[in-house]
N, C-alpha and C. Protein backbone atom coordinates (compact mmCIF):
# COMPACT_ATOMS: atom_id res chain seq x y z
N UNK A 1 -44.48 -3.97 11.34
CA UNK A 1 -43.47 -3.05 11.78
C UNK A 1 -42.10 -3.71 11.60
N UNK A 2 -41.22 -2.89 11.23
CA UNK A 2 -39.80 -3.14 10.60
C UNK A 2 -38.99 -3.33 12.16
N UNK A 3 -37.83 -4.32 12.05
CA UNK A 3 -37.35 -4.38 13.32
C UNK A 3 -35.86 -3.85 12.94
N UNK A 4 -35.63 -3.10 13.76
CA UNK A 4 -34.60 -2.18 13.78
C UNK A 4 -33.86 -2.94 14.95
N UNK A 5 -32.87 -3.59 14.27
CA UNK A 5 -31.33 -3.68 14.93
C UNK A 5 -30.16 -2.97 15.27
N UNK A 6 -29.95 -2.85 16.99
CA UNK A 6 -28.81 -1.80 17.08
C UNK A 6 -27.56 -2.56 17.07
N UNK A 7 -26.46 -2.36 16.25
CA UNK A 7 -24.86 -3.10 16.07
C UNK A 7 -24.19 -2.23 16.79
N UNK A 8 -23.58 -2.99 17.95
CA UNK A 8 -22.50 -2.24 19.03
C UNK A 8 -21.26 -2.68 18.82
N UNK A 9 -20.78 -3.04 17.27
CA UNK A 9 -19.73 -2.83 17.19
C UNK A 9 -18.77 -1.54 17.74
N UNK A 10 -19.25 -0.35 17.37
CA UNK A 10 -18.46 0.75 17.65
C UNK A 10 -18.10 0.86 18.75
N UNK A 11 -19.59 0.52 19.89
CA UNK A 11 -19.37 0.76 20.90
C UNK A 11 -18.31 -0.08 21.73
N UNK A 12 -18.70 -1.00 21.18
CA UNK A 12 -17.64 -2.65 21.83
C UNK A 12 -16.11 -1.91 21.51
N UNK A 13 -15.91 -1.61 20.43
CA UNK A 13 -14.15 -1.14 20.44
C UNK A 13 -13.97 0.27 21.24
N UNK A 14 -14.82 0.95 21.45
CA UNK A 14 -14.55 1.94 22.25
C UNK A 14 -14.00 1.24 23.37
N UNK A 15 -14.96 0.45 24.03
CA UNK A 15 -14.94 0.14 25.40
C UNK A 15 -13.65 -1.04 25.56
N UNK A 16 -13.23 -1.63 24.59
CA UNK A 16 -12.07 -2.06 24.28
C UNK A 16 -10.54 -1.42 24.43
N UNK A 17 -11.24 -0.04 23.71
CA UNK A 17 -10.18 0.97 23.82
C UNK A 17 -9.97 1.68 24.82
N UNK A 18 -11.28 2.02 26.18
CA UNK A 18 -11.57 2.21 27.13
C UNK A 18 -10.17 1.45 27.98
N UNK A 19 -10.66 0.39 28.30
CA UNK A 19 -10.27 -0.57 28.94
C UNK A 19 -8.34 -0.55 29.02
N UNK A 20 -8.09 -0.79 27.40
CA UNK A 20 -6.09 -0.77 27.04
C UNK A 20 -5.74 0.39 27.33
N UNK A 21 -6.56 1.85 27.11
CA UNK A 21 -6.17 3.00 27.65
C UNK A 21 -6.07 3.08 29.10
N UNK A 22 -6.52 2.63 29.88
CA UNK A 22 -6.58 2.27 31.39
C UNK A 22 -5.10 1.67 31.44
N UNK A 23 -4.95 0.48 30.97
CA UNK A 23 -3.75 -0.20 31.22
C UNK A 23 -2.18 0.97 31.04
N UNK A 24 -2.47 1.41 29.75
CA UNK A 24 -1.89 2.55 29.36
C UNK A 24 -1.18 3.38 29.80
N UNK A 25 -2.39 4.23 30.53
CA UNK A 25 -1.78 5.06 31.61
C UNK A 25 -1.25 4.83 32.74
N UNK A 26 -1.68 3.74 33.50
CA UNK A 26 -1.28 2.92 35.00
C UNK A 26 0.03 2.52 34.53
N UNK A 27 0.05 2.01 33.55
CA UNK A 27 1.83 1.44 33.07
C UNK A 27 2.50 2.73 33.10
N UNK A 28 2.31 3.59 32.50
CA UNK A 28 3.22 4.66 32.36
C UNK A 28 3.27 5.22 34.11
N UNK A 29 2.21 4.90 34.40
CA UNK A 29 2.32 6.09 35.83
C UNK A 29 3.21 5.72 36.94
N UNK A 30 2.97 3.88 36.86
CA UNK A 30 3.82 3.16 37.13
C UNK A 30 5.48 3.19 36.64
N UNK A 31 5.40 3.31 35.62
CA UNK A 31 6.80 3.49 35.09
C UNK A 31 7.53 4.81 35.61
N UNK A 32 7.08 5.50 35.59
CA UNK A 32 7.31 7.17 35.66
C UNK A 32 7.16 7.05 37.35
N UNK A 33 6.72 6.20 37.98
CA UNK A 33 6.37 7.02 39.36
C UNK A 33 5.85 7.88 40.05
N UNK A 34 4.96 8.05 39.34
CA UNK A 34 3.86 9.08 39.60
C UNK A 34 3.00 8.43 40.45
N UNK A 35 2.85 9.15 41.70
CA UNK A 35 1.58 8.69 42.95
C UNK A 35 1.63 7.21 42.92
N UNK A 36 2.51 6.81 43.20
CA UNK A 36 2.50 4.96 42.79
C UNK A 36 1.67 4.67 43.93
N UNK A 37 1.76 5.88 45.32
CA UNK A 37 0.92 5.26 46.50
C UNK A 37 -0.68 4.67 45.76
N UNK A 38 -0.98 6.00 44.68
CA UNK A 38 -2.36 5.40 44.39
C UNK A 38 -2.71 4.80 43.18
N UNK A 39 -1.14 4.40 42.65
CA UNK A 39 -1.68 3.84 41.17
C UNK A 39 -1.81 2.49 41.47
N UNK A 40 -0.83 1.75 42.21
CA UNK A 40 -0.87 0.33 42.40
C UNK A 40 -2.67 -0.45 42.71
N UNK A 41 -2.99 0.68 43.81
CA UNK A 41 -4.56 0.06 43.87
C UNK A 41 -5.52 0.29 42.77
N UNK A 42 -5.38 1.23 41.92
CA UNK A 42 -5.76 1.35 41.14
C UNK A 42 -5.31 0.38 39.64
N UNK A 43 -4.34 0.23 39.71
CA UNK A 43 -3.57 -1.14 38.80
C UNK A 43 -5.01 -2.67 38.92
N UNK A 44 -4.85 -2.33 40.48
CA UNK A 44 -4.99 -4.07 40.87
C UNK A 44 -6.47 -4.42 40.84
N UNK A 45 -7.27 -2.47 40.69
CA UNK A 45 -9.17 -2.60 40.28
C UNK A 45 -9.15 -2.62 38.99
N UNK A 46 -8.12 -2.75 37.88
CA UNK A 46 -8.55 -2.18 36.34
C UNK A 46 -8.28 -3.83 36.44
N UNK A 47 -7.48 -4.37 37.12
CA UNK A 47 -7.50 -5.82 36.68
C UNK A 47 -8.33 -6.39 36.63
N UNK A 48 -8.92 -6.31 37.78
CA UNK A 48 -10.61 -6.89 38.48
C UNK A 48 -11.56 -6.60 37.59
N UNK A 49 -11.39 -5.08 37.23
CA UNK A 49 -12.56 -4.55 36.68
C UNK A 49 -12.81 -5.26 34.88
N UNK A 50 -11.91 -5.91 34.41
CA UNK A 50 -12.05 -6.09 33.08
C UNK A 50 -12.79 -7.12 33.02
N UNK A 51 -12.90 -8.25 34.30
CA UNK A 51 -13.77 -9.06 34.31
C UNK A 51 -15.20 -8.52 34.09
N UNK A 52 -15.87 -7.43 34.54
CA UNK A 52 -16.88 -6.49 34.73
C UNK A 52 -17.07 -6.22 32.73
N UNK A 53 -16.12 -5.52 32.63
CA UNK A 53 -16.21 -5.21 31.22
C UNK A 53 -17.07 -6.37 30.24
N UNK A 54 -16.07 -7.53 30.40
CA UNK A 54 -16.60 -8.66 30.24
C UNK A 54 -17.93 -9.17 29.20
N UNK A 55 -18.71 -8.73 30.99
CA UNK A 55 -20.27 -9.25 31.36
C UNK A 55 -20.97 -7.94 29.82
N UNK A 56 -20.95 -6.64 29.65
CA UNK A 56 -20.71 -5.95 29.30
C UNK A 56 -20.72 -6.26 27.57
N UNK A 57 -19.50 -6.82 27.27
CA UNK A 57 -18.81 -7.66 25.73
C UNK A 57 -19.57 -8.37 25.74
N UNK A 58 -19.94 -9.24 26.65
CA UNK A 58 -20.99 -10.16 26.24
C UNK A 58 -22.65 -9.82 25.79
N UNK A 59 -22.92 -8.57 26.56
CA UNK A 59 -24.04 -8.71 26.04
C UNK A 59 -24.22 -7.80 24.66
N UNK A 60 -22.61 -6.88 24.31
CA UNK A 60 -22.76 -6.51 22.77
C UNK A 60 -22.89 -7.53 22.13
N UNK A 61 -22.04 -8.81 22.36
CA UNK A 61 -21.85 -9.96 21.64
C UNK A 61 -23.20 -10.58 20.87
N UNK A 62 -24.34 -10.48 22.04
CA UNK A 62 -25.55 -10.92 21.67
C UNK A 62 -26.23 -9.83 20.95
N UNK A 63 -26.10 -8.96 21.27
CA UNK A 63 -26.77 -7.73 20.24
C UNK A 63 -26.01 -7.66 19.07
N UNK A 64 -25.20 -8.26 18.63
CA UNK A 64 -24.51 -8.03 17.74
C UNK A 64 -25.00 -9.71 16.52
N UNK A 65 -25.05 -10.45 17.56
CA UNK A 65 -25.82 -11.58 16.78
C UNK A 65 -27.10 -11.42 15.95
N UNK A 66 -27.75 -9.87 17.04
CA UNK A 66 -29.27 -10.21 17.10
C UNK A 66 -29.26 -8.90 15.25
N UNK A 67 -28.00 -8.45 15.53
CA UNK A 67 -28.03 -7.63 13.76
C UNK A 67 -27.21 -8.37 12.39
N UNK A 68 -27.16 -9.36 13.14
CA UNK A 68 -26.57 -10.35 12.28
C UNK A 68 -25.09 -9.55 11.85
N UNK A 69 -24.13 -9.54 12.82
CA UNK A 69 -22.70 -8.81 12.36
C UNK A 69 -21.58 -10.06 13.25
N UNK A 70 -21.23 -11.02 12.61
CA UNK A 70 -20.64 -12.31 12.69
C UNK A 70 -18.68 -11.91 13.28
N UNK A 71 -18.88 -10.48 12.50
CA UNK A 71 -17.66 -9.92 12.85
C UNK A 71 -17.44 -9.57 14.11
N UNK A 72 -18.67 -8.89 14.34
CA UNK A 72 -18.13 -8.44 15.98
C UNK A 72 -18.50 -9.55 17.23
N UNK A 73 -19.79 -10.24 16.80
CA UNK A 73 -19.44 -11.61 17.60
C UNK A 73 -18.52 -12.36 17.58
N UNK A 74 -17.56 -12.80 17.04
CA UNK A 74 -16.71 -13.45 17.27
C UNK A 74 -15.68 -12.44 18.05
N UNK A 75 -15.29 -11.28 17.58
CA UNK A 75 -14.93 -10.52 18.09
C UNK A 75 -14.60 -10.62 19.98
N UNK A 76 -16.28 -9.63 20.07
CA UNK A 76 -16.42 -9.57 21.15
C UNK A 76 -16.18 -10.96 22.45
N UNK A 77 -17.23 -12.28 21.46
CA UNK A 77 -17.08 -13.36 22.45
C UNK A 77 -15.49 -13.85 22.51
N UNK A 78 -14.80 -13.58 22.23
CA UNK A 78 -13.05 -14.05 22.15
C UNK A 78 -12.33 -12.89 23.44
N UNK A 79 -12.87 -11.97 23.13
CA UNK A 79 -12.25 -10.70 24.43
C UNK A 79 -13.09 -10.99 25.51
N UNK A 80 -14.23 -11.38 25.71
CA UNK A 80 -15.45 -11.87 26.82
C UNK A 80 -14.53 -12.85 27.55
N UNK A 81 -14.09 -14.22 26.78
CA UNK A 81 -13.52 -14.64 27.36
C UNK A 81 -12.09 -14.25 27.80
N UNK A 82 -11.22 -13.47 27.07
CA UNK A 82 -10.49 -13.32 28.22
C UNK A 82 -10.48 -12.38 29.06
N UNK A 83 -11.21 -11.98 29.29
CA UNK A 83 -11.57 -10.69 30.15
C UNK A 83 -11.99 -11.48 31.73
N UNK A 84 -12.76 -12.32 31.19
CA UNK A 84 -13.11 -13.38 32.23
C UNK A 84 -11.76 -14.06 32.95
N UNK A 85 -10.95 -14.49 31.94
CA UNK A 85 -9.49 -15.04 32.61
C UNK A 85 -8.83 -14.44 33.55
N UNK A 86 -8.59 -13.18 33.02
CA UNK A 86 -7.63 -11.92 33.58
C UNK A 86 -7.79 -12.39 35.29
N UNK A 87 -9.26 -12.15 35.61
CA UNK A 87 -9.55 -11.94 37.08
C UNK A 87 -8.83 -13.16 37.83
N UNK A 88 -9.34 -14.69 37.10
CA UNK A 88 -9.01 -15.48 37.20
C UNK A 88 -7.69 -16.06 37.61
N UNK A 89 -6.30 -15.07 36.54
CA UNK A 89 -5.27 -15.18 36.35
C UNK A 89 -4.42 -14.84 37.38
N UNK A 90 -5.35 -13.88 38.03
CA UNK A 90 -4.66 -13.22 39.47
C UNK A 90 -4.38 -13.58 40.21
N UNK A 91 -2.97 -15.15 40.44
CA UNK A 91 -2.66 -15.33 41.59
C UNK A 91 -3.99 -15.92 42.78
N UNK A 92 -4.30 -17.08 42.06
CA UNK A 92 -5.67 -17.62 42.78
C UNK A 92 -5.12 -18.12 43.71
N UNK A 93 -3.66 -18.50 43.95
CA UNK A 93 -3.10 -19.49 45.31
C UNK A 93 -2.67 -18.73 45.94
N UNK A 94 -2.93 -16.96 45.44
CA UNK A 94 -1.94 -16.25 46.66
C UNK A 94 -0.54 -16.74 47.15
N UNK A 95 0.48 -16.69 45.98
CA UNK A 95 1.86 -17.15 46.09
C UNK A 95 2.52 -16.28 45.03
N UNK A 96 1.90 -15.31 44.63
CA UNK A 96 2.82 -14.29 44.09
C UNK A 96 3.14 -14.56 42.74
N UNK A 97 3.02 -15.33 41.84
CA UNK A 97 3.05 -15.96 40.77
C UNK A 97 2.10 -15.77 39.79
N UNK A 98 1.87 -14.76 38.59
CA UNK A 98 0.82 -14.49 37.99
C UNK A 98 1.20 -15.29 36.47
N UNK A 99 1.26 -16.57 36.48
CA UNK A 99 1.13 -17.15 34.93
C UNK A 99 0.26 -17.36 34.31
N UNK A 100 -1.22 -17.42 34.92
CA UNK A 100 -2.42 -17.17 33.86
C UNK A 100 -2.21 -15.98 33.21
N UNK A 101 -1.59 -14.89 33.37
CA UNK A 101 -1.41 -13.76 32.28
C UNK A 101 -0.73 -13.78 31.36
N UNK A 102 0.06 -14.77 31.32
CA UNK A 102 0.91 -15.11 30.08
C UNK A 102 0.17 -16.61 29.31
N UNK A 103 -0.84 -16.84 29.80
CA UNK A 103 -1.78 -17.96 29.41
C UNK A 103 -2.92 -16.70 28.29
N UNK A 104 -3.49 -15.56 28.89
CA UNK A 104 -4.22 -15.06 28.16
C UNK A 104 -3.42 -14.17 27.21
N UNK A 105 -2.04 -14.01 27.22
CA UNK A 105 -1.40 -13.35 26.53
C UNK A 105 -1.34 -14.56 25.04
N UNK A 106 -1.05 -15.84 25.50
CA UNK A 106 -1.18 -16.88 24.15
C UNK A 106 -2.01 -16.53 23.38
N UNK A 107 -3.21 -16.82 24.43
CA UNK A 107 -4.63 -17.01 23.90
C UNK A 107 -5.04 -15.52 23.15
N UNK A 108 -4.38 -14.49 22.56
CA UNK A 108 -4.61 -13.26 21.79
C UNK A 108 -3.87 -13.72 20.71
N UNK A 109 -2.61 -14.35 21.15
CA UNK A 109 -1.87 -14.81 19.95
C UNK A 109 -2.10 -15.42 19.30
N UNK A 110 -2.54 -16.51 19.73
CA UNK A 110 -3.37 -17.29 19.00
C UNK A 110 -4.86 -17.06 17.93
N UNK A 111 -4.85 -16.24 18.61
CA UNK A 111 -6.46 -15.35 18.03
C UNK A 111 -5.77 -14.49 17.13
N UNK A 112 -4.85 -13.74 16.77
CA UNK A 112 -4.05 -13.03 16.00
C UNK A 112 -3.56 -13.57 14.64
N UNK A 113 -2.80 -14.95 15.15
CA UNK A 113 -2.84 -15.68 13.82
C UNK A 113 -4.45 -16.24 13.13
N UNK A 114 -5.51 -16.74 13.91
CA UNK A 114 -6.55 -17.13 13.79
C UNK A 114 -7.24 -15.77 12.78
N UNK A 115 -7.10 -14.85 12.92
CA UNK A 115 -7.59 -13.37 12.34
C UNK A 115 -6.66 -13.51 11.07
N UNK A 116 -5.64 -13.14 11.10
CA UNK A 116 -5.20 -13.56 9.74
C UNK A 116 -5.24 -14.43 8.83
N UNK A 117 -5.43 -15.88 8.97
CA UNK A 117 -5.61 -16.91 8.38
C UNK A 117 -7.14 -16.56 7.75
N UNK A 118 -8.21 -16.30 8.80
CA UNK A 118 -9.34 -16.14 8.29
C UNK A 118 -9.67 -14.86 7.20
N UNK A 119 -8.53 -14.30 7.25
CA UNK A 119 -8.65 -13.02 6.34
C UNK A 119 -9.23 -11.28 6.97
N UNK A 120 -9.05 -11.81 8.40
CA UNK A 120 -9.74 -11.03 9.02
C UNK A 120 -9.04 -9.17 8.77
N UNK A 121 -9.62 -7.64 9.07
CA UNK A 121 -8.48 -6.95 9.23
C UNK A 121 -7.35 -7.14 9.85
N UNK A 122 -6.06 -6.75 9.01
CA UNK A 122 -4.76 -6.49 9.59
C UNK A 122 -4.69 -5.94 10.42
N UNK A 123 -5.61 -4.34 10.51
CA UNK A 123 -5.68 -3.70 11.61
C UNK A 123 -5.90 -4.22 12.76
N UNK A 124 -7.28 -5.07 12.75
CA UNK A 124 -7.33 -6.03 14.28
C UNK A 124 -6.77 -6.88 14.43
N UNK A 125 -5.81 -7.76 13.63
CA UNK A 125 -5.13 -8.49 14.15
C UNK A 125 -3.82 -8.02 14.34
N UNK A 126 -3.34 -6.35 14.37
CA UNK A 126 -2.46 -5.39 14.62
C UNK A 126 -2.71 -5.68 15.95
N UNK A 127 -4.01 -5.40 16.65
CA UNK A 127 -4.63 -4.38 17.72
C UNK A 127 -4.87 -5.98 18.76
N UNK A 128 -5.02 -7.07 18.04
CA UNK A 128 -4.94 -8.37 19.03
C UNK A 128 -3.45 -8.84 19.77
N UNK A 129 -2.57 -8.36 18.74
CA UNK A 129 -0.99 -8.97 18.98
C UNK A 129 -0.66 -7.96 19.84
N UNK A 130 -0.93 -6.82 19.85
CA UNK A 130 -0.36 -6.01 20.99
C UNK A 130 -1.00 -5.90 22.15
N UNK A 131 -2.34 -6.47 22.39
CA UNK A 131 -2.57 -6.67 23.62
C UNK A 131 -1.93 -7.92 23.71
N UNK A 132 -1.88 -9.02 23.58
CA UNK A 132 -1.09 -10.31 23.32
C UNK A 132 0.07 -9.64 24.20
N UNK A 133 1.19 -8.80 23.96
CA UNK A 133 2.08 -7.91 24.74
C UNK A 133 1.67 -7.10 25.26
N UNK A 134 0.46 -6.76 25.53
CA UNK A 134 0.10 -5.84 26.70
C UNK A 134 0.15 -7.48 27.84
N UNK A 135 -0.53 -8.06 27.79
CA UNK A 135 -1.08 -8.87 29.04
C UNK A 135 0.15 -9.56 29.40
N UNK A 136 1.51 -9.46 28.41
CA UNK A 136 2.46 -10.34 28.58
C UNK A 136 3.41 -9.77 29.48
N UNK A 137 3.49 -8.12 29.35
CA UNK A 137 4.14 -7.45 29.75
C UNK A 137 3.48 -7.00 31.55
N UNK A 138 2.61 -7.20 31.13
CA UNK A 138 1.32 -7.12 32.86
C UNK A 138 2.31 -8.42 33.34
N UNK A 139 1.84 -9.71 33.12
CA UNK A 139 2.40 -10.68 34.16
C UNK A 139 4.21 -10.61 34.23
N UNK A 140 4.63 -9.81 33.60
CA UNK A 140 6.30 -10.18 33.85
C UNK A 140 6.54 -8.55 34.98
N UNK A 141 5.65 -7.61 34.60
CA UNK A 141 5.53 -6.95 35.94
C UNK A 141 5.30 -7.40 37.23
N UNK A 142 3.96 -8.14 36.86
CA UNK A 142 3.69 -8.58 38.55
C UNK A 142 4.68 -9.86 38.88
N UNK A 143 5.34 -10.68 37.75
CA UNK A 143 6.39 -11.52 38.18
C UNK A 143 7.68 -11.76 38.73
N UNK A 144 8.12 -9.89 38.35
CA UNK A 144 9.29 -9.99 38.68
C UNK A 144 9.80 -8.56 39.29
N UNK A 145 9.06 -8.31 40.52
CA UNK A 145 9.57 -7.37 40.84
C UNK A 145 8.90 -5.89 41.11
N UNK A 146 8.08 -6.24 39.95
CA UNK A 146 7.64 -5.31 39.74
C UNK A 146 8.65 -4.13 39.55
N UNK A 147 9.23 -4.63 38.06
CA UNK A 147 10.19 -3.89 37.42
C UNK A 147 9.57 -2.87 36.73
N UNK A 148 10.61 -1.60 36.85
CA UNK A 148 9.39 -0.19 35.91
C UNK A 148 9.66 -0.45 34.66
N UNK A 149 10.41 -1.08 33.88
CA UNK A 149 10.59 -1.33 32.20
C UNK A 149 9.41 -2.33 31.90
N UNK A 150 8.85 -3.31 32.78
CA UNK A 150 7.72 -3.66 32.29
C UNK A 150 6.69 -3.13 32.26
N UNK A 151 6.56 -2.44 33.52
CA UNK A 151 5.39 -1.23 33.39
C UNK A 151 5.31 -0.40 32.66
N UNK A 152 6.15 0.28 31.78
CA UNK A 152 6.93 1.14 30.51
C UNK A 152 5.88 0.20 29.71
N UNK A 153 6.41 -0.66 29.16
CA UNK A 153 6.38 -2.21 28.44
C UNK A 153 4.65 -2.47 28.06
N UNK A 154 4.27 -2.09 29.40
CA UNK A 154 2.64 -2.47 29.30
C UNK A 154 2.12 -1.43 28.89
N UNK A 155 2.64 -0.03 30.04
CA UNK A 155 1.89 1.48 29.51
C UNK A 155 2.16 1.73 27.79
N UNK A 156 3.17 1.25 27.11
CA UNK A 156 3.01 1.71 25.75
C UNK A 156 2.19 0.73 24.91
N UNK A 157 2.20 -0.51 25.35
CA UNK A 157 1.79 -1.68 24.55
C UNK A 157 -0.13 -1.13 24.80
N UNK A 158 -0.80 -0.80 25.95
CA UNK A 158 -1.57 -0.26 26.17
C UNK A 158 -2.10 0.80 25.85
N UNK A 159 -1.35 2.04 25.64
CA UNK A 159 -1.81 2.93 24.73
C UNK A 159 -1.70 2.97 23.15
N UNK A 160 -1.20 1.24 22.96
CA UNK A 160 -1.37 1.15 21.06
C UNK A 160 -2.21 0.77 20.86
N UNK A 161 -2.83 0.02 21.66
CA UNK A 161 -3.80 -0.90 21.71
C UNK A 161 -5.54 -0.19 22.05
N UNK A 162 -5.20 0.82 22.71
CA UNK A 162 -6.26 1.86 22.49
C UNK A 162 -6.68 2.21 21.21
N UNK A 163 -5.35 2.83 20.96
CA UNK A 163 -5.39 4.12 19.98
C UNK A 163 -5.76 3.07 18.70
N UNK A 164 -5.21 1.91 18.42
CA UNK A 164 -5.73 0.90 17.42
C UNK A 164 -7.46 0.44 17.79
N UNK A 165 -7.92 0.53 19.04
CA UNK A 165 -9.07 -0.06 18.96
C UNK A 165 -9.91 1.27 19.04
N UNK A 166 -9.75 2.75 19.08
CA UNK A 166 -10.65 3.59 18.83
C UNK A 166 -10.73 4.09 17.50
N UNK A 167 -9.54 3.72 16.90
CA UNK A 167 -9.15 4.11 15.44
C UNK A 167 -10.48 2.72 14.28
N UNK A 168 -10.21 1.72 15.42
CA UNK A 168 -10.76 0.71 14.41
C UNK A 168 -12.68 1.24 14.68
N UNK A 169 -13.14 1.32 15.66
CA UNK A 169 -13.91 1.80 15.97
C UNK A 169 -14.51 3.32 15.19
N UNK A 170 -13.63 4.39 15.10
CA UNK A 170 -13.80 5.35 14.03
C UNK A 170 -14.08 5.57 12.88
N UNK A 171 -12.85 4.25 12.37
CA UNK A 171 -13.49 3.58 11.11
C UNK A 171 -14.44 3.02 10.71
N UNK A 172 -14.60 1.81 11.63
CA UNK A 172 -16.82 1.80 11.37
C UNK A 172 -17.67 2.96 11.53
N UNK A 173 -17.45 3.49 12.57
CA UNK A 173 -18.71 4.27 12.79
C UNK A 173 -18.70 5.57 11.65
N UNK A 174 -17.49 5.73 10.82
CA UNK A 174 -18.13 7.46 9.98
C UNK A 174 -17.09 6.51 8.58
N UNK A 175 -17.00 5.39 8.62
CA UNK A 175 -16.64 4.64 7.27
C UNK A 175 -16.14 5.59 6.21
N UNK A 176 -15.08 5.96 6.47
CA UNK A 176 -14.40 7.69 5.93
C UNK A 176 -12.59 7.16 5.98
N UNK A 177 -12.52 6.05 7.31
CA UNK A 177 -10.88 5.78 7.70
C UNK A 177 -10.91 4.25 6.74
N UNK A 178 -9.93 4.33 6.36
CA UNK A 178 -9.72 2.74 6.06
C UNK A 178 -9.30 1.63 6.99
N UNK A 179 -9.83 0.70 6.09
CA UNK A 179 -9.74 -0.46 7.45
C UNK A 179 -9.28 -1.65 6.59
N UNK A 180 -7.97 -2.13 6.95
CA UNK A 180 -7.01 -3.10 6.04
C UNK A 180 -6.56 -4.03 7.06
């Protein structure tokens, strides 16, 4: 019997795209002022929650090994880990100070140039650099004030970063969109 491998690439950028669309909207809602009574708690579970996502990336990561697709493992295990950070990043001394988010904001950048050098798509290393400024624009919110131009800042950087990771996602799954 033939062994049939399932590749969750698609699914992995959905849930990618899942995830920056979250940021997305909370930035904007934030920005805009809309129900801030209930966006802020809701801000401060999508943070938490990406650690969750995570666990999640990781185990596409391994299903993705197990179809032999090198692309989306590396992929996935690079967002695993910072997904893991994020939670981490949150002000572990309780002093109001969120600079692990501009630590995982590097660490995309770095992965951005790393994607290009390797020849990787432009598109994802489009869709890495702007979360890179999504997460950058998250900690200079929670750093300073909690100014609404950063929340602006994040909600748009967040809904590119969607719309790039369901687009990239679209493109695998009906291989019809180009992918450069």
């Amino acid at each position: 019997m033939a062994e049939n491998r399932v590749d969750p690439t698609v699914a992995g950028l959905f849930l990618i795209g899942f995830i920056t669309l979250l940021f997305g909207i909370i930035g904007m809602q934030l920005y805009l002022d809309i129900a801030a009574i209930q966006t802020e708690p809701l801000f401060k579970a999508t943070l938490a929650f990406v650690g969750m996502v995570g666990f999640i990336l990781l185990i596409f990561a391994y299903m993705a090994s197990k179809a032999g697709n090198g692309f989306a493992v590396a992929l996935f295990a690079f967002v695993v880990v910072s997904f893991f950070a994020v939670p981490l990043a949150l002000d572990p001394a309780g002093i109001g100070f969120y600079q692990g988010l501009y630590i995982v904001a590097i660490f995309y950048l770095v992965f951005t140039i790393l994607t290009l050098l390797i020849g990787g798509p432009k598109i994802l290393a489009l869709m890495l650099l702007v979360v890179a400024f999504l997460f950058f624009f998250v900690g200079m919110y929670l750093n300073f004030d909690k100014e609404p131009m950063y929340a602006m800042m994040f909600g748009i950087m967040g809904l590119t970063a969607a719309a790039l990771a369901m687009y990239l996602g679209l493109a695998f799954a009906t291989q019809r969109l180009p992918v450069v």
